[in-house]
N, C-alpha and C. Protein backbone atom coordinates (compact mmCIF):
# COMPACT_ATOMS: atom_id res chain seq x y z
N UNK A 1 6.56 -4.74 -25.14
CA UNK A 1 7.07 -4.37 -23.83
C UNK A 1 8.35 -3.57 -24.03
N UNK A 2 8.59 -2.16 -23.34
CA UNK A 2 9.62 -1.64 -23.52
C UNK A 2 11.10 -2.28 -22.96
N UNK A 3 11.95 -1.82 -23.19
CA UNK A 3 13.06 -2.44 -22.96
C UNK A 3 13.57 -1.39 -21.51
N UNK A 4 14.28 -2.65 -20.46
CA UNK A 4 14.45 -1.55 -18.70
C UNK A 4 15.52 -2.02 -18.85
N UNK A 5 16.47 -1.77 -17.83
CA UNK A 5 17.86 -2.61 -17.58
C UNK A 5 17.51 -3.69 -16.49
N UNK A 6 18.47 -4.95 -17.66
CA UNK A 6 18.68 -6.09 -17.07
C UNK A 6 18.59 -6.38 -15.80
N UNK A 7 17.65 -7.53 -15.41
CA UNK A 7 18.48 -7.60 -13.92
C UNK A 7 19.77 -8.82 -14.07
N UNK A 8 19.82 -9.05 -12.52
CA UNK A 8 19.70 -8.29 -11.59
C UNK A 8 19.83 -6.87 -10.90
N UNK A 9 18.92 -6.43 -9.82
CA UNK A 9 18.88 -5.46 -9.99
C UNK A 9 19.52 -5.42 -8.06
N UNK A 10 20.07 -4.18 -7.40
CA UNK A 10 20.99 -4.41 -6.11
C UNK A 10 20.50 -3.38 -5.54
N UNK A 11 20.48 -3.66 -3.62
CA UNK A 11 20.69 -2.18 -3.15
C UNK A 11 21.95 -1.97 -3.10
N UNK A 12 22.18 -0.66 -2.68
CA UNK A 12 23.69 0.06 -2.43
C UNK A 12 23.77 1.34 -1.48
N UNK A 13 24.34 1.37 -0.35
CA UNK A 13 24.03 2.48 -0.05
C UNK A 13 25.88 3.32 -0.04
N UNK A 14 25.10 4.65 -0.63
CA UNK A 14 26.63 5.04 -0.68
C UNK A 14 27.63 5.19 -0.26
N UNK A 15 29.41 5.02 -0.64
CA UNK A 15 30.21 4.83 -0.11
C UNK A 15 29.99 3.41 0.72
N UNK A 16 29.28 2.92 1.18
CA UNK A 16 29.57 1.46 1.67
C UNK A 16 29.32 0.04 0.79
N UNK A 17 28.78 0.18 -0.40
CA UNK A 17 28.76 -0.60 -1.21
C UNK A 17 27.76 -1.74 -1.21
N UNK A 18 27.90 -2.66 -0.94
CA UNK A 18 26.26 -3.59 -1.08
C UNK A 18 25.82 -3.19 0.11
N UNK A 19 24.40 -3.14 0.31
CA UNK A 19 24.03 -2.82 1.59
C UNK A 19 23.61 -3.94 2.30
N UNK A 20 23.80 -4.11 3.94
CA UNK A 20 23.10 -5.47 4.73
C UNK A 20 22.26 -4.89 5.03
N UNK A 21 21.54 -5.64 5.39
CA UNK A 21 19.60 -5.24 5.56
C UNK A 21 19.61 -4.64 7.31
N UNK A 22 21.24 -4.69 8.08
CA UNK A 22 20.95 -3.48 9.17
C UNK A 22 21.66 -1.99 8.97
N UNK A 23 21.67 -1.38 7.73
CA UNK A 23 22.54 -0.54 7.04
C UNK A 23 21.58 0.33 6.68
N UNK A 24 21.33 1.14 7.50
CA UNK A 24 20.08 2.38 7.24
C UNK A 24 21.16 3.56 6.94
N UNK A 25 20.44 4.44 5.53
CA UNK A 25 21.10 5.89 5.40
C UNK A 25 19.77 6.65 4.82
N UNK A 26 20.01 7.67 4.49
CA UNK A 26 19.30 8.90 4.05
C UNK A 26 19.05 8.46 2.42
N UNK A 27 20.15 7.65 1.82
CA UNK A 27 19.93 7.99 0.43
C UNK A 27 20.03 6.19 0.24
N UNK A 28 19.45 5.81 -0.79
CA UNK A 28 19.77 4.43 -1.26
C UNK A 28 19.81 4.27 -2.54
N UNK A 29 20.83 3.57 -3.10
CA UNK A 29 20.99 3.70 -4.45
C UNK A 29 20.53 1.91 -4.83
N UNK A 30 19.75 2.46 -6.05
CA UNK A 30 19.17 0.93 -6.94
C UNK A 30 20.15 0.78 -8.00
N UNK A 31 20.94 -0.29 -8.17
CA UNK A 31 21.88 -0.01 -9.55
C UNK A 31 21.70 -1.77 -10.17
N UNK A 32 22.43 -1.57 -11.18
CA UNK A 32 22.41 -2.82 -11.70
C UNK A 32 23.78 -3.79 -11.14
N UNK A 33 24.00 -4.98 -11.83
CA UNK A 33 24.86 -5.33 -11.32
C UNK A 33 26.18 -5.22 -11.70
N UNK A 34 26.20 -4.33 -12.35
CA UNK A 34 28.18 -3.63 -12.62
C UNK A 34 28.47 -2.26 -11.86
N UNK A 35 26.84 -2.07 -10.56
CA UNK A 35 27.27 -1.21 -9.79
C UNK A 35 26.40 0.18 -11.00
N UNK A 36 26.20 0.51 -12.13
CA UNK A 36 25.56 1.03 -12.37
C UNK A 36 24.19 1.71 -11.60
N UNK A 37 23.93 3.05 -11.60
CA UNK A 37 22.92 3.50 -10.91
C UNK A 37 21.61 3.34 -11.64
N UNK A 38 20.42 2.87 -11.16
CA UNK A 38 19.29 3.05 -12.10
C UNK A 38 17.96 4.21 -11.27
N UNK A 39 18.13 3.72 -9.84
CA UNK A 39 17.51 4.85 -9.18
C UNK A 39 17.68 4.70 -8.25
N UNK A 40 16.84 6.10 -6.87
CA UNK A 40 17.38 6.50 -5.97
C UNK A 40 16.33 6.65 -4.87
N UNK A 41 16.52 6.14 -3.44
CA UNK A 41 15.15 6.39 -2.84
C UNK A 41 15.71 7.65 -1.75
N UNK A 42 14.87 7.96 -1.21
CA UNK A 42 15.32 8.88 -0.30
C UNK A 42 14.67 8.80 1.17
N UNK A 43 15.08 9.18 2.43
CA UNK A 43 14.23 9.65 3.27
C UNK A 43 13.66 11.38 3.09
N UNK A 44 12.34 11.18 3.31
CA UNK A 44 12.00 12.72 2.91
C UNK A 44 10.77 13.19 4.08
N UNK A 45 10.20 14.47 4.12
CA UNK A 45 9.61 14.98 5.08
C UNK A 45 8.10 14.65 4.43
N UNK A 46 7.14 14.54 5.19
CA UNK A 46 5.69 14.26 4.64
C UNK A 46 4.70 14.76 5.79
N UNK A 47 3.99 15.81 5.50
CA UNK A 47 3.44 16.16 6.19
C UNK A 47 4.51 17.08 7.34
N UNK A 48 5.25 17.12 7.50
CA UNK A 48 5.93 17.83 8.51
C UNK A 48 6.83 16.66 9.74
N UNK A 49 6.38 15.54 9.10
CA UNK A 49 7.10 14.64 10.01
C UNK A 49 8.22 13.49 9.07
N UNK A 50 9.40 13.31 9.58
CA UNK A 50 10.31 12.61 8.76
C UNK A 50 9.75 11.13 8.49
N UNK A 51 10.24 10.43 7.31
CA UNK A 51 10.27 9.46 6.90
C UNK A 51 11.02 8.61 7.43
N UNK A 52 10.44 7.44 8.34
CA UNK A 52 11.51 6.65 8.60
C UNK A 52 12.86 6.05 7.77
N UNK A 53 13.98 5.77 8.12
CA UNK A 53 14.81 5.03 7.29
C UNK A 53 14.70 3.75 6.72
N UNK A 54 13.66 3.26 7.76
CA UNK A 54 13.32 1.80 7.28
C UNK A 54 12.24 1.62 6.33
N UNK A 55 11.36 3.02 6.44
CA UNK A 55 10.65 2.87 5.22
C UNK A 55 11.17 3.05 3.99
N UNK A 56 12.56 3.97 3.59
CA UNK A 56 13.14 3.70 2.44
C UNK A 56 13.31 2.66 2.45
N UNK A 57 14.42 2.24 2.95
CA UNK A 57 15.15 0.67 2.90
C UNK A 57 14.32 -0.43 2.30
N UNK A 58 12.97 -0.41 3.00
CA UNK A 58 11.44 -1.01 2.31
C UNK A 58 10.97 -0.80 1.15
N UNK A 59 10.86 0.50 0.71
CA UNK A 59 10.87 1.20 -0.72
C UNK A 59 11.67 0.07 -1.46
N UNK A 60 13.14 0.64 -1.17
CA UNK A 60 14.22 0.19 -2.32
C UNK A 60 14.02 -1.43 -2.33
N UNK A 61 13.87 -1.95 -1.32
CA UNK A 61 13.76 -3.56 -1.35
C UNK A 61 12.38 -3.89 -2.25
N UNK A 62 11.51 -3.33 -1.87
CA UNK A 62 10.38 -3.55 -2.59
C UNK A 62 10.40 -3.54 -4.08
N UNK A 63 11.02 -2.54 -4.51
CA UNK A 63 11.12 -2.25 -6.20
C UNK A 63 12.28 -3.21 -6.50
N UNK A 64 13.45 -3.69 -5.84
CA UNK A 64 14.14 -4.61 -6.28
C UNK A 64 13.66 -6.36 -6.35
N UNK A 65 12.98 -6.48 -5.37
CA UNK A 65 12.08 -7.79 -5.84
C UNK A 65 11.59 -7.65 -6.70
N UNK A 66 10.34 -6.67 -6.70
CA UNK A 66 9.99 -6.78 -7.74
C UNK A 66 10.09 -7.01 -9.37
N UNK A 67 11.43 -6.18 -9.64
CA UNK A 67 11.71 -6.58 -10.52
C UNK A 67 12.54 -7.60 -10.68
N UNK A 68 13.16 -8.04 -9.94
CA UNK A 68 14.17 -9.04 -10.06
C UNK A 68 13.18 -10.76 -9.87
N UNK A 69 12.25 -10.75 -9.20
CA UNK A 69 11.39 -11.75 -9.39
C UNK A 69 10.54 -11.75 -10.39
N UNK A 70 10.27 -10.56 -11.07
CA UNK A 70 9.46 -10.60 -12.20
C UNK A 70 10.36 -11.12 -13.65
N UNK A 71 11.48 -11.24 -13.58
CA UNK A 71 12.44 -10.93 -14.88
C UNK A 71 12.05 -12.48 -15.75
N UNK A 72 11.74 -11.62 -16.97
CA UNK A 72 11.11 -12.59 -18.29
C UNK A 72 9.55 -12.53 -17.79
N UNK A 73 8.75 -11.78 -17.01
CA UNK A 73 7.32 -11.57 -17.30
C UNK A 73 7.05 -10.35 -18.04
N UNK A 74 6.16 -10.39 -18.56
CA UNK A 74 5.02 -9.32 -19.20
C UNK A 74 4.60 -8.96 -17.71
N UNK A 75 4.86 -7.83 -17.44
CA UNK A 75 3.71 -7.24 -15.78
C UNK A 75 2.49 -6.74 -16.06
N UNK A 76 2.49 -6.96 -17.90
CA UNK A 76 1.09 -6.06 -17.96
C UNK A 76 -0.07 -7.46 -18.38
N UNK A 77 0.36 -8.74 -18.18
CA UNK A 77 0.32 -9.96 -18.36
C UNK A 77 -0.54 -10.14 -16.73
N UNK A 78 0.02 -9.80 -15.88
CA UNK A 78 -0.05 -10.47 -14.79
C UNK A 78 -1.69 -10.78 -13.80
N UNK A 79 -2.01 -9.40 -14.16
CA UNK A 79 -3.72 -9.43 -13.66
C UNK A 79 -4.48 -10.51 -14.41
N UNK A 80 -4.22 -10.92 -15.91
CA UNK A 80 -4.89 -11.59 -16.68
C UNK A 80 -4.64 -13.00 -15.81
N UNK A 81 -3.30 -13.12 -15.77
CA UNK A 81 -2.95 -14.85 -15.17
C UNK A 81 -3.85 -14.68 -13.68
N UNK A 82 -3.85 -13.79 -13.16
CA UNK A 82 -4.61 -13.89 -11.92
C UNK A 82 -5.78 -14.44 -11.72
N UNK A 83 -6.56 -13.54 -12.66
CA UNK A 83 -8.20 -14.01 -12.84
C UNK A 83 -7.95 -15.28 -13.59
N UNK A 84 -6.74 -15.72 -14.88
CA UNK A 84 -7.19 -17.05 -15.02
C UNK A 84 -7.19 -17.97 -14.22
N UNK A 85 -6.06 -18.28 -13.35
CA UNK A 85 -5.95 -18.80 -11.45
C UNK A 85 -7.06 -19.07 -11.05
N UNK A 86 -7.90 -18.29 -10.89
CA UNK A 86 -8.75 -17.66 -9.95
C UNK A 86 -10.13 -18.39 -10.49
N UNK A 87 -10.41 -18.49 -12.18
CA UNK A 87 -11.24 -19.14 -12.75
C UNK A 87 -10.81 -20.40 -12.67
N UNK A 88 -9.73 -20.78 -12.95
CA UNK A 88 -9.20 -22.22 -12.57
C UNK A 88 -10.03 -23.03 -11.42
N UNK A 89 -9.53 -22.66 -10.16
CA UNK A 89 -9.46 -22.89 -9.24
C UNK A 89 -11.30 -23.29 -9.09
N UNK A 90 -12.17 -22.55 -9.78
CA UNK A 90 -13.46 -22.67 -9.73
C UNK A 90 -13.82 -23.78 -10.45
N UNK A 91 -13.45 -24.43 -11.43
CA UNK A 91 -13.18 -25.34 -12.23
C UNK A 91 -12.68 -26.75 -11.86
N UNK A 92 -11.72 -26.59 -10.89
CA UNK A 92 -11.17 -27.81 -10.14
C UNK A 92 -11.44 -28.04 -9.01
N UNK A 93 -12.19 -27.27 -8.25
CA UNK A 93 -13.22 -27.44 -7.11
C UNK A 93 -14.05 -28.57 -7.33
N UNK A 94 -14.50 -28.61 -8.21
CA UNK A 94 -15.67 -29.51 -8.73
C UNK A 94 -14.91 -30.98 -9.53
N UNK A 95 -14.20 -31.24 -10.04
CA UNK A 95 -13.12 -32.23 -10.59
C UNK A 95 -12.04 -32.60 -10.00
N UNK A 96 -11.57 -32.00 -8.80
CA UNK A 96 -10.28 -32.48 -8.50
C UNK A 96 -10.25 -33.12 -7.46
N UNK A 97 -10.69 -34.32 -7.32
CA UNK A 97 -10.52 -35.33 -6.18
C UNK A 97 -9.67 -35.30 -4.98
N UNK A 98 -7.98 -35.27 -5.50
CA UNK A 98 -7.19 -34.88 -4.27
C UNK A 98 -6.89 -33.32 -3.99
N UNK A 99 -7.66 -32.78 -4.38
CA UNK A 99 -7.27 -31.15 -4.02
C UNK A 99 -6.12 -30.55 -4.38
N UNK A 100 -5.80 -30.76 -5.48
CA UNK A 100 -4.07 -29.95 -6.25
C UNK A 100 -4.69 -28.48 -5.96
N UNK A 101 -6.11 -28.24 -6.19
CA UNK A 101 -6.21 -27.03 -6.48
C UNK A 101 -5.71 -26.06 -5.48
N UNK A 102 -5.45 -26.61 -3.98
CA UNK A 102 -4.61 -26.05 -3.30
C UNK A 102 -3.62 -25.25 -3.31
N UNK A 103 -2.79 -25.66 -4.78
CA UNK A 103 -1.61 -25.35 -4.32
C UNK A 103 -1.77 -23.39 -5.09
N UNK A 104 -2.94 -23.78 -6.46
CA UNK A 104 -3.20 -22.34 -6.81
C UNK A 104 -3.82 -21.65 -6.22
N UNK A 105 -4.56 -21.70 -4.87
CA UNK A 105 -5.16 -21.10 -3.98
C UNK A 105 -4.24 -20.33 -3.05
N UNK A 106 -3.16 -21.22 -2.47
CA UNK A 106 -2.02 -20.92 -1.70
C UNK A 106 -1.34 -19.95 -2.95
N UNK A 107 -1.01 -20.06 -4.83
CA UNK A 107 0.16 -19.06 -5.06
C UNK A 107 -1.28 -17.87 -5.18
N UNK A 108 -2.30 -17.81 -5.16
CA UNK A 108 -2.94 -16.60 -5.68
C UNK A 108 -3.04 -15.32 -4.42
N UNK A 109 -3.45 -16.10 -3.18
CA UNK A 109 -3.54 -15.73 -1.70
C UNK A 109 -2.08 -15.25 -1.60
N UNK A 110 -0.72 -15.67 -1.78
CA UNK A 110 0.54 -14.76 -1.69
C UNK A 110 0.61 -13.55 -2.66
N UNK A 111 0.12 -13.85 -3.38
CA UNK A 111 -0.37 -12.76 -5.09
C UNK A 111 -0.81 -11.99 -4.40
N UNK A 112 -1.69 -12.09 -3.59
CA UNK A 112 -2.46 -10.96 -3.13
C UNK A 112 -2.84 -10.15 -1.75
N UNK A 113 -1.21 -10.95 -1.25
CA UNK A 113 -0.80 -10.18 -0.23
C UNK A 113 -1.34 -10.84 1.39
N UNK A 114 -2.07 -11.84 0.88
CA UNK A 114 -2.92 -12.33 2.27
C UNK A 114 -1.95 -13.44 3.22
């Protein structure tokens, strides 16, 4: 696995410094946590019609969970644990008396967005 910068990872929007989640601008900066820049989202034109601000803001939040909840996984790991879950769960259907298997049903269903 290549080597990224550490997290945690922050929004920022410029000149105002950490951003609160009602702090919409044009530009949003992803940096690390000594304030370092790592990247940059933008509002931009698509199709002829502007990009909301909140869809950056969404952008940048999105890629900062992500990595910041992923930190110490393999992401190229992650589809494999899925389907093993997923085979699990087929496995303890049939053996598991009080239904634990619940609880990997409930993390796979957030996995996958439902």
């Amino acid at each position: 696995m290549s080597k990224h910068t550490p997290e945690p990872w922050s929004l920022r929007v410029p000149k105002l410094g950490m951003a609160a989640p009602d702090q919409l601008g044009d530009r949003l900066i992803i940096s690390e946590e000594d304030g370092r820049h790592i990247a940059e989202t933008y509002q931009y034109q698509k199709h002829g019609a502007p990009n909301k601000a909140e869809t950056s803001v969404a952008n940048a939040k999105r890629i900062i969970r992500c990595v910041n909840n992923c930190a110490g996984i393999n992401p190229e790991a992650v589809p494999g644990l899925l389907e093993a879950c997923k085979s699990a769960i087929k496995a303890l259907k049939e053996h598991d008396p009080r239904g634990q298997y619940h609880l990997i049903e409930y993390a796979i269903a957030k996995a996958e967005g439902e």
